[in-house]
PDB file of N, CA and C in Angstrom:
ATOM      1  N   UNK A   1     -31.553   0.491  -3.897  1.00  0.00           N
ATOM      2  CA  UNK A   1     -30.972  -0.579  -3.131  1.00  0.00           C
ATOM      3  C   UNK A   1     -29.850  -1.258  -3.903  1.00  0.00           C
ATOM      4  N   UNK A   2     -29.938  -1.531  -5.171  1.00  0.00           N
ATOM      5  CA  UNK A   2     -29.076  -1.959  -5.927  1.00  0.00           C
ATOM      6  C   UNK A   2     -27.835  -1.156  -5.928  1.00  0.00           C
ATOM      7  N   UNK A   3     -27.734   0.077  -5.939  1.00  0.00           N
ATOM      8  CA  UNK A   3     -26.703   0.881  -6.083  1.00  0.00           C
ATOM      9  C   UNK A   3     -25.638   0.806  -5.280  1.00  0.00           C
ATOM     10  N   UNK A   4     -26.391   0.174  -3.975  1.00  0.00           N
ATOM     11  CA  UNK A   4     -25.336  -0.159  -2.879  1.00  0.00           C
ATOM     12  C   UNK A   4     -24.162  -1.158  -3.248  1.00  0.00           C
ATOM     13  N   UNK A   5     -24.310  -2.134  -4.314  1.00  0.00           N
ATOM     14  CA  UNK A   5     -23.345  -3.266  -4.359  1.00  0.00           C
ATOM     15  C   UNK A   5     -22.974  -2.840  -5.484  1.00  0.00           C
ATOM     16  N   UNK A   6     -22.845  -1.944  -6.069  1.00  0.00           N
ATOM     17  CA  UNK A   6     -22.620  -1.711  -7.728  1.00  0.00           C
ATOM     18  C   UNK A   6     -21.079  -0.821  -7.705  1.00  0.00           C
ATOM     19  N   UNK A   7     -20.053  -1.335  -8.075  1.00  0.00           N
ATOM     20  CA  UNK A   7     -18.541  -0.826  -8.488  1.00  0.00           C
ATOM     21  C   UNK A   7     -18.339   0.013  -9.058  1.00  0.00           C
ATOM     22  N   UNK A   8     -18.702   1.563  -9.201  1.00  0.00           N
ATOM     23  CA  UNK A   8     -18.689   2.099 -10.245  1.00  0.00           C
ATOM     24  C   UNK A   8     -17.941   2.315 -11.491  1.00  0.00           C
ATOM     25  N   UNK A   9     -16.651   2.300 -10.310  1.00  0.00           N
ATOM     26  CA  UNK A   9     -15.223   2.686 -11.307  1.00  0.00           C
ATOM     27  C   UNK A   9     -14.029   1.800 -10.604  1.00  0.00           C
ATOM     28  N   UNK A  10     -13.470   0.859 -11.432  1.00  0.00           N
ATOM     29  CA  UNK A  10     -12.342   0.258 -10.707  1.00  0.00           C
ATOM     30  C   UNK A  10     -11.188   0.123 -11.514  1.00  0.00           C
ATOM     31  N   UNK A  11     -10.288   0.712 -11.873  1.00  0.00           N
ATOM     32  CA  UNK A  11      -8.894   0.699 -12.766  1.00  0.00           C
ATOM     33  C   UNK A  11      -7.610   0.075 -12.052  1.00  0.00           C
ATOM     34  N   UNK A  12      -7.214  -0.905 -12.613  1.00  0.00           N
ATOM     35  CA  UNK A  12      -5.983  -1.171 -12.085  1.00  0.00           C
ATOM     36  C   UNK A  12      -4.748  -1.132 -12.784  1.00  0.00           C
ATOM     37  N   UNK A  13      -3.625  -1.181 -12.372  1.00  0.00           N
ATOM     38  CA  UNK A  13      -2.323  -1.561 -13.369  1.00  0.00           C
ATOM     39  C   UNK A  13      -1.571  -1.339 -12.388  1.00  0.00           C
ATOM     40  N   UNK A  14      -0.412  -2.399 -11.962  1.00  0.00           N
ATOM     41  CA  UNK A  14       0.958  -2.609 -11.544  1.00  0.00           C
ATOM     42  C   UNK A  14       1.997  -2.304 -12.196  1.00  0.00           C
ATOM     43  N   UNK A  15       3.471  -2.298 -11.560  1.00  0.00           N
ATOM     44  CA  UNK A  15       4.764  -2.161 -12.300  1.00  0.00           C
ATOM     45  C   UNK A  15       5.190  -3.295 -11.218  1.00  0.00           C
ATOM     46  N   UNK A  16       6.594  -3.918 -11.815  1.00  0.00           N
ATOM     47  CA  UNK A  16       7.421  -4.688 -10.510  1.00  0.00           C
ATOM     48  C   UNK A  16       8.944  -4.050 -10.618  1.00  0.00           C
ATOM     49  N   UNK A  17       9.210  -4.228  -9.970  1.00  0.00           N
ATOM     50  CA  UNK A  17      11.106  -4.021  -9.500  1.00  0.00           C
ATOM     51  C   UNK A  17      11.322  -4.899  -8.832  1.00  0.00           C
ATOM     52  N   UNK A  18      12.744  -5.772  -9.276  1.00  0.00           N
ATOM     53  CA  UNK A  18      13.959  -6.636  -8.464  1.00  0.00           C
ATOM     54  C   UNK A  18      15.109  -6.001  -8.168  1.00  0.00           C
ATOM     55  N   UNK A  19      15.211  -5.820  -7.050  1.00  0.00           N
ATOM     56  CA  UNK A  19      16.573  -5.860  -6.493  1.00  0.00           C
ATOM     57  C   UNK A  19      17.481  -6.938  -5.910  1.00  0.00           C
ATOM     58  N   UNK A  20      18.688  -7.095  -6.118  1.00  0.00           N
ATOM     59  CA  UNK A  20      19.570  -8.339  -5.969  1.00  0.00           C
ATOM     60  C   UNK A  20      20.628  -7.892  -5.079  1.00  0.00           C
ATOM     61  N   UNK A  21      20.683  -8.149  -3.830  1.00  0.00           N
ATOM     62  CA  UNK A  21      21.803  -7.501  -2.598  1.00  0.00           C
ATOM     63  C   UNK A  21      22.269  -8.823  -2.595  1.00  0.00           C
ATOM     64  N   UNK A  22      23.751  -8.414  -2.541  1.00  0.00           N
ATOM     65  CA  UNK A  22      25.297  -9.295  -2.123  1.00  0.00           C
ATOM     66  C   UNK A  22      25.594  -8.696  -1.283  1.00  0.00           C
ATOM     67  N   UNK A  23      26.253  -9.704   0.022  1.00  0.00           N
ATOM     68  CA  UNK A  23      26.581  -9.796   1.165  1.00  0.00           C
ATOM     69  C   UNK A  23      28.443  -9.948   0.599  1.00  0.00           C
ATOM     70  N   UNK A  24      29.592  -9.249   0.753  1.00  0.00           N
ATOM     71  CA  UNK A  24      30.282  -8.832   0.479  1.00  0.00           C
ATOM     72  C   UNK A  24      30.936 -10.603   1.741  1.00  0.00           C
ATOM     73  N   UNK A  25      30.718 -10.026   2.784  1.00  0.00           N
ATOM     74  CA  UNK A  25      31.163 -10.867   3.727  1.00  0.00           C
ATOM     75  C   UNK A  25      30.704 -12.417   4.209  1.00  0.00           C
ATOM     76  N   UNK A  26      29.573 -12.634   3.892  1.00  0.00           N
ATOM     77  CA  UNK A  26      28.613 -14.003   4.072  1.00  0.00           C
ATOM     78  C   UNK A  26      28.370 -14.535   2.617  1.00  0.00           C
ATOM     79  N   UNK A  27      28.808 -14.112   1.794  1.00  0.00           N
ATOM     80  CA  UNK A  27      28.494 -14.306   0.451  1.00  0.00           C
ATOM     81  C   UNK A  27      26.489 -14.283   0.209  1.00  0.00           C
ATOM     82  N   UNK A  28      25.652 -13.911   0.950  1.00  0.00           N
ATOM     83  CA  UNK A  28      24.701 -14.294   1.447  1.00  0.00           C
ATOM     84  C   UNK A  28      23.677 -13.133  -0.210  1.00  0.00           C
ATOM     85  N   UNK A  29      23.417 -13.644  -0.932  1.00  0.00           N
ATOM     86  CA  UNK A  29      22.612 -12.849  -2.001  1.00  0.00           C
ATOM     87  C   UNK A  29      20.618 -12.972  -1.957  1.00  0.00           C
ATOM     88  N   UNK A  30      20.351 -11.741  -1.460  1.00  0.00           N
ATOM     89  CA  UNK A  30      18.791 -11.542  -1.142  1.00  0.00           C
ATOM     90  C   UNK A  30      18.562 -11.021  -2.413  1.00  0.00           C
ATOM     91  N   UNK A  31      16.528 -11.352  -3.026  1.00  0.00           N
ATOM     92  CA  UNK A  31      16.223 -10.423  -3.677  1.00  0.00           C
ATOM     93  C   UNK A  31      15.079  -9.693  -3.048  1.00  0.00           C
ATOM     94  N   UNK A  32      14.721  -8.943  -3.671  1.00  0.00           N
ATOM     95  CA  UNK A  32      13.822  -7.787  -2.640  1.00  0.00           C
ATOM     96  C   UNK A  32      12.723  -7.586  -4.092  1.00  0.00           C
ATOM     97  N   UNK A  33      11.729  -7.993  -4.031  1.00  0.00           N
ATOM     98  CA  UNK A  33      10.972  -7.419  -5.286  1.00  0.00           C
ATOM     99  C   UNK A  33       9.761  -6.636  -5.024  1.00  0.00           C
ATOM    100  N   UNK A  34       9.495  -5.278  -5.343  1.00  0.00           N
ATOM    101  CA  UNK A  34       8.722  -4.327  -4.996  1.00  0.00           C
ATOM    102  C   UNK A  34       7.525  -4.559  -6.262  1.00  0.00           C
ATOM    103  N   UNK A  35       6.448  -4.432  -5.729  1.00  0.00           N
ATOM    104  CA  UNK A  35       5.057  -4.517  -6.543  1.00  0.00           C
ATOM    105  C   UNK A  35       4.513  -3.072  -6.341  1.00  0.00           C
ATOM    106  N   UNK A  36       4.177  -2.639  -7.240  1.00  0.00           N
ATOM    107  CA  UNK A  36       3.206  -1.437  -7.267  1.00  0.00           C
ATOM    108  C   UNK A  36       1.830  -1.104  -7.970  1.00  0.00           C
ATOM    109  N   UNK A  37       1.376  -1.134  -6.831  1.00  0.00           N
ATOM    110  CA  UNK A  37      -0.552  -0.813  -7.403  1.00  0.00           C
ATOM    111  C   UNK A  37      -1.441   0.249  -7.678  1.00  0.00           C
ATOM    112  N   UNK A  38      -1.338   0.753  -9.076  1.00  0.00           N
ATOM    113  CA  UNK A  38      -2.602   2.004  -8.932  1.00  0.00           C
ATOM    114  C   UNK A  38      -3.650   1.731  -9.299  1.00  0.00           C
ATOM    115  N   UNK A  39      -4.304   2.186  -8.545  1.00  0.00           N
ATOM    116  CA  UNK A  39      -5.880   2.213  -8.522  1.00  0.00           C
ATOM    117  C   UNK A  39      -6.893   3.230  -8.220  1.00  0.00           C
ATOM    118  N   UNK A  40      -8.126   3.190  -9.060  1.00  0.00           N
ATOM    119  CA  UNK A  40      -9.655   4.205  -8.428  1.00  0.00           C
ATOM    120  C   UNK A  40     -10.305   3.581  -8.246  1.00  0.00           C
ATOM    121  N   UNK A  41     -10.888   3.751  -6.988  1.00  0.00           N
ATOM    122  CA  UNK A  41     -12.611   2.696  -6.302  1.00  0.00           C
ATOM    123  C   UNK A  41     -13.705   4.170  -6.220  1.00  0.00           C
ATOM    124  N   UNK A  42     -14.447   4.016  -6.802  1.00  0.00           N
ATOM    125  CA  UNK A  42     -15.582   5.047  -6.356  1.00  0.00           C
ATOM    126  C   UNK A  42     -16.115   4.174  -4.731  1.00  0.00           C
ATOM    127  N   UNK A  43     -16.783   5.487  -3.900  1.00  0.00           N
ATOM    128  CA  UNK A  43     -17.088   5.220  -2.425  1.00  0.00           C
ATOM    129  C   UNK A  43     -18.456   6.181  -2.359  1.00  0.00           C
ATOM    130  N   UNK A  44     -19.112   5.579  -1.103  1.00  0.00           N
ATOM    131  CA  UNK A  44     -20.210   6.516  -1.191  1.00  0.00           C
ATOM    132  C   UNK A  44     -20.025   8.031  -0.098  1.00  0.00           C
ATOM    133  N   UNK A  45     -18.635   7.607   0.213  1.00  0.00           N
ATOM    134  CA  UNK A  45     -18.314   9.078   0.816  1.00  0.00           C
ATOM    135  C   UNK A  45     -16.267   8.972   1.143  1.00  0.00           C
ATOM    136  N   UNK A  46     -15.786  10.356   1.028  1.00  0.00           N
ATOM    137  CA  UNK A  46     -14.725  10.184   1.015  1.00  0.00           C
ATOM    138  C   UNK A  46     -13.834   9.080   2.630  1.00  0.00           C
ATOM    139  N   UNK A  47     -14.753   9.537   3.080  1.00  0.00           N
ATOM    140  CA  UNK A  47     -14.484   9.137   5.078  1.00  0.00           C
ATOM    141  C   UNK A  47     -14.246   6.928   5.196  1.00  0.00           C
ATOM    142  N   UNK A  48     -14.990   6.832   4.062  1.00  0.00           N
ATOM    143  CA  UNK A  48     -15.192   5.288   3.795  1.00  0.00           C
ATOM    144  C   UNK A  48     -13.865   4.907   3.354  1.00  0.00           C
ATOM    145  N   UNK A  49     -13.321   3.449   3.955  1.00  0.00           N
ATOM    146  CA  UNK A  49     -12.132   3.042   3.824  1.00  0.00           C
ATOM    147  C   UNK A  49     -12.106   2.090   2.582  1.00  0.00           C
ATOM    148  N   UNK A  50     -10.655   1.510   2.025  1.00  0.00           N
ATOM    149  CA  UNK A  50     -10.584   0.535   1.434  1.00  0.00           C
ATOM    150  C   UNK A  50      -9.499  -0.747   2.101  1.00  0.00           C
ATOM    151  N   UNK A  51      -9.687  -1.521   2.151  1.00  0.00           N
ATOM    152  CA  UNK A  51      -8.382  -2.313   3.003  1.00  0.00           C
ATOM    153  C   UNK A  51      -8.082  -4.032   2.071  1.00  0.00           C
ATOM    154  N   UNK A  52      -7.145  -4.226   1.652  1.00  0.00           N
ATOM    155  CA  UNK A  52      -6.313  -5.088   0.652  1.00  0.00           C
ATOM    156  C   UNK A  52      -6.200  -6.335   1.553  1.00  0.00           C
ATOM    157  N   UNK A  53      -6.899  -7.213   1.687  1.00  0.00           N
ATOM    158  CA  UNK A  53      -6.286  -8.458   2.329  1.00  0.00           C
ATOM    159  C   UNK A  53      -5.911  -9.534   1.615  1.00  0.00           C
ATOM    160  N   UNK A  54      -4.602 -10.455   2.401  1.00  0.00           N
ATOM    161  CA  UNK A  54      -3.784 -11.499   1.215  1.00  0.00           C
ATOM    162  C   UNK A  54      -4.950 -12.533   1.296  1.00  0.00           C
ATOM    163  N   UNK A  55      -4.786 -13.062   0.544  1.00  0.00           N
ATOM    164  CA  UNK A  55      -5.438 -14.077   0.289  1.00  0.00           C
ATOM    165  C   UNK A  55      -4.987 -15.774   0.449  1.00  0.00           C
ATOM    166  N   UNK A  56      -4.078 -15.601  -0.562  1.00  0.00           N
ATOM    167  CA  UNK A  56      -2.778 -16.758  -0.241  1.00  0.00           C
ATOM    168  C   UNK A  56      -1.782 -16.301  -0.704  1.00  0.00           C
ATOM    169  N   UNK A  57      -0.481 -17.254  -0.717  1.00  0.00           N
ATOM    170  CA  UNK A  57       0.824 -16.809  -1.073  1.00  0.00           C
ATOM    171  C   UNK A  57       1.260 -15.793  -0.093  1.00  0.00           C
ATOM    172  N   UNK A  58       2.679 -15.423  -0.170  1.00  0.00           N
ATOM    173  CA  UNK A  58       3.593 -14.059   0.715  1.00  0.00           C
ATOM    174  C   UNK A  58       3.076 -12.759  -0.233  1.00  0.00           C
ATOM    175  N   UNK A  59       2.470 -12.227   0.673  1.00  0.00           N
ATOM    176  CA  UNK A  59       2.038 -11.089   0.241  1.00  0.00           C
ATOM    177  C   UNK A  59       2.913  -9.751   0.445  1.00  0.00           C
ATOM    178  N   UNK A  60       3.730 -10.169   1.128  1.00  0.00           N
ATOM    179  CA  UNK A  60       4.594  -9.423   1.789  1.00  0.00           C
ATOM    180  C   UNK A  60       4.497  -8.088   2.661  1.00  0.00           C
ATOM    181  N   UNK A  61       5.054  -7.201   2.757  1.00  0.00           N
ATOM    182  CA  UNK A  61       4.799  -5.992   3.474  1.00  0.00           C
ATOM    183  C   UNK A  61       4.448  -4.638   2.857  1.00  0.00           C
ATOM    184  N   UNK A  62       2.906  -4.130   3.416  1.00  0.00           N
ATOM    185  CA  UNK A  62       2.422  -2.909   2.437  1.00  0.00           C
ATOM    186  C   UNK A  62       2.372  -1.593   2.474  1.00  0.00           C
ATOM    187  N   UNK A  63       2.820  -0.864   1.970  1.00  0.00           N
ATOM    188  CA  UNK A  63       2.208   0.737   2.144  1.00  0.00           C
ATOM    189  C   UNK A  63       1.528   1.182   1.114  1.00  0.00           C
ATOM    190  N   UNK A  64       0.513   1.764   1.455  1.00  0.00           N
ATOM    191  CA  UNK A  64      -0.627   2.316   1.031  1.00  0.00           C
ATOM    192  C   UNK A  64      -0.779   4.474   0.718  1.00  0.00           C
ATOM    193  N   UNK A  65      -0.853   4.717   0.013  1.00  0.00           N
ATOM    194  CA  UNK A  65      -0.962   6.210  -0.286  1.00  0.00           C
ATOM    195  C   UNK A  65      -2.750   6.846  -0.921  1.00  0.00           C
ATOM    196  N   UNK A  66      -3.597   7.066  -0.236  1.00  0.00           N
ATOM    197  CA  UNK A  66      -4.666   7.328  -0.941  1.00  0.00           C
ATOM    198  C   UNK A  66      -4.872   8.895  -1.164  1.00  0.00           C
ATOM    199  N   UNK A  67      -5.463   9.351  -2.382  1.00  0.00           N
ATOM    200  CA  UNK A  67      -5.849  10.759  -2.551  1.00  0.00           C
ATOM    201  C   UNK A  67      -7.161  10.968  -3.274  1.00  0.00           C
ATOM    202  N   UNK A  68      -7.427  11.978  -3.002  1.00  0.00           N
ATOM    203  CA  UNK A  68      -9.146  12.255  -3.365  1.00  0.00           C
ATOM    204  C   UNK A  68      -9.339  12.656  -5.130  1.00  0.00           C
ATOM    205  N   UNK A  69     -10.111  11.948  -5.885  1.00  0.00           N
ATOM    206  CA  UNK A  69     -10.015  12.608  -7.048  1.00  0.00           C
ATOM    207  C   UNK A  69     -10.657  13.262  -7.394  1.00  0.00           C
ATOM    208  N   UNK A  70     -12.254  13.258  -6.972  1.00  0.00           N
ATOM    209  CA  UNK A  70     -13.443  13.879  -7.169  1.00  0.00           C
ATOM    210  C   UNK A  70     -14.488  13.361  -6.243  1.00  0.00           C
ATOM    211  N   UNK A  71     -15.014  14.493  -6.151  1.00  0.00           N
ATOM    212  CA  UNK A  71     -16.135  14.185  -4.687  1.00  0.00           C
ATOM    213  C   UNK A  71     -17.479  15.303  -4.981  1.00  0.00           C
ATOM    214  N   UNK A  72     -18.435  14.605  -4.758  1.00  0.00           N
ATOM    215  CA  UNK A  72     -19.692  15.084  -5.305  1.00  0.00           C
ATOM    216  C   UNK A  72     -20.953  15.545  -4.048  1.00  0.00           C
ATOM    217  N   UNK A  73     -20.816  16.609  -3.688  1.00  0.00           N
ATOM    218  CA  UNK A  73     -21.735  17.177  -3.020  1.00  0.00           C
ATOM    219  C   UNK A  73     -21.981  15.862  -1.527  1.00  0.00           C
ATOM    220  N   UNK A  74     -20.777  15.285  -1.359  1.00  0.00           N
ATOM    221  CA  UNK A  74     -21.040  14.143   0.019  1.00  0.00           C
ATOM    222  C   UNK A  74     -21.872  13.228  -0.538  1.00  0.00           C
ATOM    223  N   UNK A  75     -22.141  12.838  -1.902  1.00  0.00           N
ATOM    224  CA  UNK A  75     -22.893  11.464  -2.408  1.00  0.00           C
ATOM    225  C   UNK A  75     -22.386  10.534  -2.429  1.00  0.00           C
ATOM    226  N   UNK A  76     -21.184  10.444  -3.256  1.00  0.00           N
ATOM    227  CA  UNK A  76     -20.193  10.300  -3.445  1.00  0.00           C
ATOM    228  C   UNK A  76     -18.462  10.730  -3.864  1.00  0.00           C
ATOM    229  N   UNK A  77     -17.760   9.759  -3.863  1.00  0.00           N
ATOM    230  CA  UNK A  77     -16.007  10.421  -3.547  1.00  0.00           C
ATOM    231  C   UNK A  77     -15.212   9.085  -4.653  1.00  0.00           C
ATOM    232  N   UNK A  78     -14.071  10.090  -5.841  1.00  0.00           N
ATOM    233  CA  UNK A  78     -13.641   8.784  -5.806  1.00  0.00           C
ATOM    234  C   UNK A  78     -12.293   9.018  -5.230  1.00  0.00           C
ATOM    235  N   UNK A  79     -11.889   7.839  -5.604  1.00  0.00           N
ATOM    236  CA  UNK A  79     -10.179   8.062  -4.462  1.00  0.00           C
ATOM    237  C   UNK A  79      -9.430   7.353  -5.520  1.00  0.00           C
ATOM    238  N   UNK A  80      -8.293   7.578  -5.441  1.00  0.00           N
ATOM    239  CA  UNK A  80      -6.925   6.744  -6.122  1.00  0.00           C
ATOM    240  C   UNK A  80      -5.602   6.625  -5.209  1.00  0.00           C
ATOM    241  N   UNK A  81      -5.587   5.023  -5.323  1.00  0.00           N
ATOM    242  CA  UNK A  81      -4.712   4.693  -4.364  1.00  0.00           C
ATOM    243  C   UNK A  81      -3.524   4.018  -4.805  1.00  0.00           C
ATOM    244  N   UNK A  82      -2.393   4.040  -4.211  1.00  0.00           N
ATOM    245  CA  UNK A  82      -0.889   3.616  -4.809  1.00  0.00           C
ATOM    246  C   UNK A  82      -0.732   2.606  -3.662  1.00  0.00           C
ATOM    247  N   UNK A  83      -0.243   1.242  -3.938  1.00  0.00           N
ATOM    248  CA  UNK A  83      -0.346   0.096  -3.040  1.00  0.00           C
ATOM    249  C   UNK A  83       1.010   0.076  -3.390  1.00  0.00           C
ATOM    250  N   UNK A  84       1.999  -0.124  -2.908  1.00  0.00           N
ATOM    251  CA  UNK A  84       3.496  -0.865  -2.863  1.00  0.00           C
ATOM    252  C   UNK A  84       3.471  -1.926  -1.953  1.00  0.00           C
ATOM    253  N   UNK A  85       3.683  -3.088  -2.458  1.00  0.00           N
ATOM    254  CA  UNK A  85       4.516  -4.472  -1.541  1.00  0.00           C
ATOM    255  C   UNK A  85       6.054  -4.680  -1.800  1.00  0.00           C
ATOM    256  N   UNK A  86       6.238  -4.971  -0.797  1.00  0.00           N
ATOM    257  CA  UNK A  86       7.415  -5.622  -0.786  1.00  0.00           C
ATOM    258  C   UNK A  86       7.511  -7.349  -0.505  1.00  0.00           C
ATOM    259  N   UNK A  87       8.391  -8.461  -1.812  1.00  0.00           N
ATOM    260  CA  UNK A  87       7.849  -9.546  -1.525  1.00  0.00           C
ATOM    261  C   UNK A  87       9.371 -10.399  -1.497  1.00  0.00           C
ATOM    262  N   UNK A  88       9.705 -11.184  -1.170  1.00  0.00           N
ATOM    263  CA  UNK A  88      10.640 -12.003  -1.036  1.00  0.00           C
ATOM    264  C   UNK A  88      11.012 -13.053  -1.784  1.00  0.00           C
ATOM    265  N   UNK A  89      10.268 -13.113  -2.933  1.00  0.00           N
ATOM    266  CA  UNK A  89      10.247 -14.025  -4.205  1.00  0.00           C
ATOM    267  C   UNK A  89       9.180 -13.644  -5.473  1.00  0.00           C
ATOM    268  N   UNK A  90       9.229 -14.290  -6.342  1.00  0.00           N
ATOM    269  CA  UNK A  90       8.354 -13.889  -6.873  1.00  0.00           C
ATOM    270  C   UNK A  90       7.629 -15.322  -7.573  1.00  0.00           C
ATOM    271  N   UNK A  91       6.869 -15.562  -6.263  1.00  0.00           N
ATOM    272  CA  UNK A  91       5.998 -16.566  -6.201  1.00  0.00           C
ATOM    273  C   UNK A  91       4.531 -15.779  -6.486  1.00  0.00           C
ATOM    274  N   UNK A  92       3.337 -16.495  -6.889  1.00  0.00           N
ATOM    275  CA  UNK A  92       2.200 -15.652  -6.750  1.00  0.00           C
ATOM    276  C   UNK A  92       1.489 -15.522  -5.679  1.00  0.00           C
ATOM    277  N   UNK A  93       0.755 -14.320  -5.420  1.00  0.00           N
ATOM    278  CA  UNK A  93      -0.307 -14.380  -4.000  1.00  0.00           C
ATOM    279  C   UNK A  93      -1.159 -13.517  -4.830  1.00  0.00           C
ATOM    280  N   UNK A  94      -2.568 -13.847  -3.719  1.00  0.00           N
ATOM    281  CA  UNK A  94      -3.667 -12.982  -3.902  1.00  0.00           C
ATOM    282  C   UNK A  94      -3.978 -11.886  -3.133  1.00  0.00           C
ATOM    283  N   UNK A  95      -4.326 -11.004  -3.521  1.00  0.00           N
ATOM    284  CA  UNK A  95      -5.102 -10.104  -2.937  1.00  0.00           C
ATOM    285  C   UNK A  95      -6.773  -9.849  -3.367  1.00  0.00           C
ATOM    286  N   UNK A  96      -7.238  -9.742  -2.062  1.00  0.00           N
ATOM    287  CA  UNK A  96      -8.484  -8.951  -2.340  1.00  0.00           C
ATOM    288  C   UNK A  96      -9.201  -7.723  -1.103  1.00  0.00           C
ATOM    289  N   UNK A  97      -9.613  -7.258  -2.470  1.00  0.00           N
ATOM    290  CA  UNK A  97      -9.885  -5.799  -1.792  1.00  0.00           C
ATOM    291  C   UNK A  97     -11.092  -5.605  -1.056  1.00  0.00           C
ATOM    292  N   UNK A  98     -11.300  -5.144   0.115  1.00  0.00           N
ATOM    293  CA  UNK A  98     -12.717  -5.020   1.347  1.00  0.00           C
ATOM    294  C   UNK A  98     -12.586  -3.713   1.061  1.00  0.00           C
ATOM    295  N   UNK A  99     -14.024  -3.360   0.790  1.00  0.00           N
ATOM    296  CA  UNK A  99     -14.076  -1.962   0.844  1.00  0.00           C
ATOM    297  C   UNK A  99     -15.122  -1.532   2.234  1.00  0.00           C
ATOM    298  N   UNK A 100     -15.324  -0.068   2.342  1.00  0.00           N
ATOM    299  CA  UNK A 100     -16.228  -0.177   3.705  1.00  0.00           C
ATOM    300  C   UNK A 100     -17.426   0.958   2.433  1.00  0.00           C
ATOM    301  N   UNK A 101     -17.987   0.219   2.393  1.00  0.00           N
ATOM    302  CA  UNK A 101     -19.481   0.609   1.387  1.00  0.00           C
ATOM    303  C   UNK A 101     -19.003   1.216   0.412  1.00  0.00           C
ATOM    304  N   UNK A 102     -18.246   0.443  -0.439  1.00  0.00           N
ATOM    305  CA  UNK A 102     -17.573   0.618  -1.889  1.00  0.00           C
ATOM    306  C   UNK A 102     -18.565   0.264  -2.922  1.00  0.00           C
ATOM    307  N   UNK A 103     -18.745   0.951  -3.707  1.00  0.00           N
ATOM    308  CA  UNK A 103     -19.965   1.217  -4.974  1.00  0.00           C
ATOM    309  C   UNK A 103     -19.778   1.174  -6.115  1.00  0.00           C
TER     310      UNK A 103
END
């Protein structure tokens, strides 16, 4: 029963990028700053989701890339996933991660 709430494996590490666009004609200067997330969640089957919700702050806009790393006779699966945001400052926000029977 315990095993059910237990994390097995969770690794994280980010990179960031700024980009700085000039408006030639409006004089109008945006920055664009890209966040990037890798990560492994062990699951108790590959079919089980993971889903990132903000918490506070601009979390901005996400794409998600998941791939299988190892998977054990349908017991369990782990996965590694690449999170990119895109954010409009670089103010802080939270994220936290819902898994669907993450172990």
């Amino acid at each position: 029963w315990v095993k059910d709430f237990i994390l097995l494996y969770f690794k994280l590490y980010f990179r960031a990028t700024a980009w700085t666009l000039y408006n030639n004609t409006t004089g109008v200067i945006v920055t664009i700053l890209q966040v990037v997330f890798h990560y492994k969640l062990s699951f108790r089957s590959c079919t089980d989701q993971d889903t990132w919700s903000c918490v506070s702050g601009d979390c901005g806009t996400e794409s998600v890339e998941l791939s299988i790393v190892d998977e054990e006779d349908k017991e369990w699966c782990q996965r590694e996933g690449v999170m990119s945001r895109e954010v409009s400052s670089n103010a802080v926000f939270q994220l936290r991660q819902w898994g669907s029977h993450v172990h």
